[in-house]
Structures are given as C-alpha cells and as structure tokens.
C-alpha atoms as a PDB file:
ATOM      1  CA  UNK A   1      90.682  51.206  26.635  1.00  0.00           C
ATOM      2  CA  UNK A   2      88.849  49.815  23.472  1.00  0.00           C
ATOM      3  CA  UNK A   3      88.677  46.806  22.951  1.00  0.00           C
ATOM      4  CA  UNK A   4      88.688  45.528  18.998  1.00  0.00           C
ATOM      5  CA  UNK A   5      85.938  43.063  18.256  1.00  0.00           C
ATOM      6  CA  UNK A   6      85.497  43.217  14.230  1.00  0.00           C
ATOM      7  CA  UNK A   7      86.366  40.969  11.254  1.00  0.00           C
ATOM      8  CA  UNK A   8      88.843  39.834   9.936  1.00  0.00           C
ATOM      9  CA  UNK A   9      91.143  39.290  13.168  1.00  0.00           C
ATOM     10  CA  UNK A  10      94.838  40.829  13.340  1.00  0.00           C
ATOM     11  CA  UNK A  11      96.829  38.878  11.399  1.00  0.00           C
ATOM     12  CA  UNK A  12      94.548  36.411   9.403  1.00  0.00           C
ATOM     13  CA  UNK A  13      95.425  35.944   6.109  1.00  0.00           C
ATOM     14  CA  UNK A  14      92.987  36.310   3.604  1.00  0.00           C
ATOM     15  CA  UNK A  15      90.975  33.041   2.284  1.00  0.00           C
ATOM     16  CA  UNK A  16      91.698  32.329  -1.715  1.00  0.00           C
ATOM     17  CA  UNK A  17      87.765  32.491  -2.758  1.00  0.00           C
ATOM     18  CA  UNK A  18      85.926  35.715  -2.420  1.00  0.00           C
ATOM     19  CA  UNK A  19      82.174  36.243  -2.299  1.00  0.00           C
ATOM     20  CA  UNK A  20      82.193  39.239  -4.944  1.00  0.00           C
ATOM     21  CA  UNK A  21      83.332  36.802  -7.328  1.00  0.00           C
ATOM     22  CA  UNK A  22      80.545  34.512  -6.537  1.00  0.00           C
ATOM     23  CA  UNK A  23      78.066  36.715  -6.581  1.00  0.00           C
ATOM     24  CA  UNK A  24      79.492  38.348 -10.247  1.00  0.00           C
ATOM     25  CA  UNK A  25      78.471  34.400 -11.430  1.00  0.00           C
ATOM     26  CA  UNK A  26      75.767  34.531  -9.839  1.00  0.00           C
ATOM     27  CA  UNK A  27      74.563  37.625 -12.259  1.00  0.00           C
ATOM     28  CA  UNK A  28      74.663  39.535  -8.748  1.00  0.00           C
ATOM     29  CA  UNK A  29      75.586  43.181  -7.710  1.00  0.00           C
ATOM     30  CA  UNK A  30      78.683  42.121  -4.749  1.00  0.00           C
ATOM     31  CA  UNK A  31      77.503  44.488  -2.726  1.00  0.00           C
ATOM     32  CA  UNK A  32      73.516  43.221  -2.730  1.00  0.00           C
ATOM     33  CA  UNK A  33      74.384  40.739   0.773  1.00  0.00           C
ATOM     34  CA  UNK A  34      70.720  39.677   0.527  1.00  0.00           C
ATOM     35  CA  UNK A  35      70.477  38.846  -2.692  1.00  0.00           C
ATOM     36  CA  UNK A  36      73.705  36.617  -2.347  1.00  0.00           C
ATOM     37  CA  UNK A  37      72.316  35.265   1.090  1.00  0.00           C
ATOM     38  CA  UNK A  38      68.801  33.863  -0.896  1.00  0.00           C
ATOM     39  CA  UNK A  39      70.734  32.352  -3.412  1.00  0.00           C
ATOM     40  CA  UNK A  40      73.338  30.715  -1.273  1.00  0.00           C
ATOM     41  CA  UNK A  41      70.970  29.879   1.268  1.00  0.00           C
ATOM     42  CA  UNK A  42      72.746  31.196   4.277  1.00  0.00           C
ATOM     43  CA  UNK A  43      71.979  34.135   6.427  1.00  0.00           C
ATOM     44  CA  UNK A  44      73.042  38.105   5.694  1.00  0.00           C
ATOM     45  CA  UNK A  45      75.729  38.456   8.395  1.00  0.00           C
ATOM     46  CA  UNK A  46      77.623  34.991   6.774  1.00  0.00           C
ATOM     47  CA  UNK A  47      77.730  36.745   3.679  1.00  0.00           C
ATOM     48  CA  UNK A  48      79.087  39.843   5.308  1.00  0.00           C
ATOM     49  CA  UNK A  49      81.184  37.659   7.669  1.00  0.00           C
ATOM     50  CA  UNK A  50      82.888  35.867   4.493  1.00  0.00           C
ATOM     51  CA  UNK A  51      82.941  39.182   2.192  1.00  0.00           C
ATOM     52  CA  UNK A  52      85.594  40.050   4.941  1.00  0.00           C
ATOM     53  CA  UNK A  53      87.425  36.800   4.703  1.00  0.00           C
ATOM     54  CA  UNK A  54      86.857  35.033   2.051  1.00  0.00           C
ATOM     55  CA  UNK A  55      86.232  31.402   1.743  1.00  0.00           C
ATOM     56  CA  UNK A  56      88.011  27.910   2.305  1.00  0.00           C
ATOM     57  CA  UNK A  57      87.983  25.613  -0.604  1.00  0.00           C
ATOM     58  CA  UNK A  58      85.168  23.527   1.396  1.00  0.00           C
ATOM     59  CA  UNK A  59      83.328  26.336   1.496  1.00  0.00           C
ATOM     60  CA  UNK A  60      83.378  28.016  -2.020  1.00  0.00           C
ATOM     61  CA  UNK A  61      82.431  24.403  -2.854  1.00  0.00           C
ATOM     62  CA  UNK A  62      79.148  24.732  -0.909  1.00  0.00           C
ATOM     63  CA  UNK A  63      78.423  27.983  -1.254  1.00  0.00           C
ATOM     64  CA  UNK A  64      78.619  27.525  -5.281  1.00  0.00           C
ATOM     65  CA  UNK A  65      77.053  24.336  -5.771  1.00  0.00           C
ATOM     66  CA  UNK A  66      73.934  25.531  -3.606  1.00  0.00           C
ATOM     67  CA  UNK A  67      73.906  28.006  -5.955  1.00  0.00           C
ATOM     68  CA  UNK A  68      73.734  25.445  -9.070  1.00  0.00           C
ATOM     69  CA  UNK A  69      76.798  25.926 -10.087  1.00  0.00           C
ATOM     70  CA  UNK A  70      80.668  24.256 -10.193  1.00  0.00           C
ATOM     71  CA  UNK A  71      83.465  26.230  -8.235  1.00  0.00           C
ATOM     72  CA  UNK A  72      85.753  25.286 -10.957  1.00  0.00           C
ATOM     73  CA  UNK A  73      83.558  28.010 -13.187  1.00  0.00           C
ATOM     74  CA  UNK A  74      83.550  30.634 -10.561  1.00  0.00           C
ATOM     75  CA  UNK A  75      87.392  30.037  -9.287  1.00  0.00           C
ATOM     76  CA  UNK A  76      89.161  28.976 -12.426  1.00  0.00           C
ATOM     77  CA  UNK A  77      92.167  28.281  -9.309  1.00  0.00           C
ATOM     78  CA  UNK A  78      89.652  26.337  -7.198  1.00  0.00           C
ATOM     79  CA  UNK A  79      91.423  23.345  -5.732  1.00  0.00           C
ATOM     80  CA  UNK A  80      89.232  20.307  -4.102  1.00  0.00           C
ATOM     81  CA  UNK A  81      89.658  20.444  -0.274  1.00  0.00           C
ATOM     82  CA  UNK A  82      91.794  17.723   0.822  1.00  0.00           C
ATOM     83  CA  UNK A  83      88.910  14.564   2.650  1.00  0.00           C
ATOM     84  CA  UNK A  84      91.230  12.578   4.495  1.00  0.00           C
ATOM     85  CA  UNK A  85      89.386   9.316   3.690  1.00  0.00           C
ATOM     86  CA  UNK A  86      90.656   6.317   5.221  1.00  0.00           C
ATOM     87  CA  UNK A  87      90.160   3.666   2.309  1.00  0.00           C
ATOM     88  CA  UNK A  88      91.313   0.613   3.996  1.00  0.00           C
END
C-alpha cells in the first residue's frame, strides 16, 4: 500500500492568489523558484509549496509587499484579509 504524501491535499480548494502571477510582476520567469524565493525572501520549497496552492489574502499581502510592491497591482481582485481588531 502507498501511502500519498504530496501537495495540495485531496480535496483542498485552490487559494485565490497564485505565485506565477507574482512572479510575472515581479519581471520573473514563474517557473525560476529561486529567483522568486530571493525576492520574496522566503525559502525554495515555500515557493514550490505555494505554486501548488496558492496564497491566502494575508499572504499575497506579504509576499508582495516584501517584494516592494501593492497586492492590489499584482491581484487587481485582492481583498484585505479580514483583522478582527477589537476597538473598544
């Protein structure tokens, strides 16, 4: 018996903000993981994690303004994550 141990897990649904479009802004080849990884500052299995399953909207926030730029420009559908402050 095999056992399956790869990304993305059965069932998930894919995240709404890919890497290939972030690395296209970015002036980047998708496929060049390192290239993407320096820029982003994060390691070369995240980016091949995330190419998989995409990004939450916390994340494509990060990952673009590390980059210098505004998610809003890379994902014209970007929506703010949701902070849940308590403002008393």
């Amino acid at each position: 018996m095999t056992t399956r141990t790869g990304w993305p897990p059965r069932g998930h649904t894919p995240r709404p903000y890919d890497v290939a479009t972030l690395a296209r802004a970015l002036g980047l080849d998708p496929a060049d993981t390192a290239g993407i990884a320096r820029r982003v500052g994060v390691g070369r299995r995240w980016v091949r994690r995330y190419r998989l399953v995409g990004l939450t909207a916390r994340q494509a926030d990060q990952w673009a303004t590390r980059a210098g730029l505004w998610p809003e420009h890379v994902w014209p559908h970007w929506e703010p994550p949701d902070l849940d402050l308590d403002v008393a």
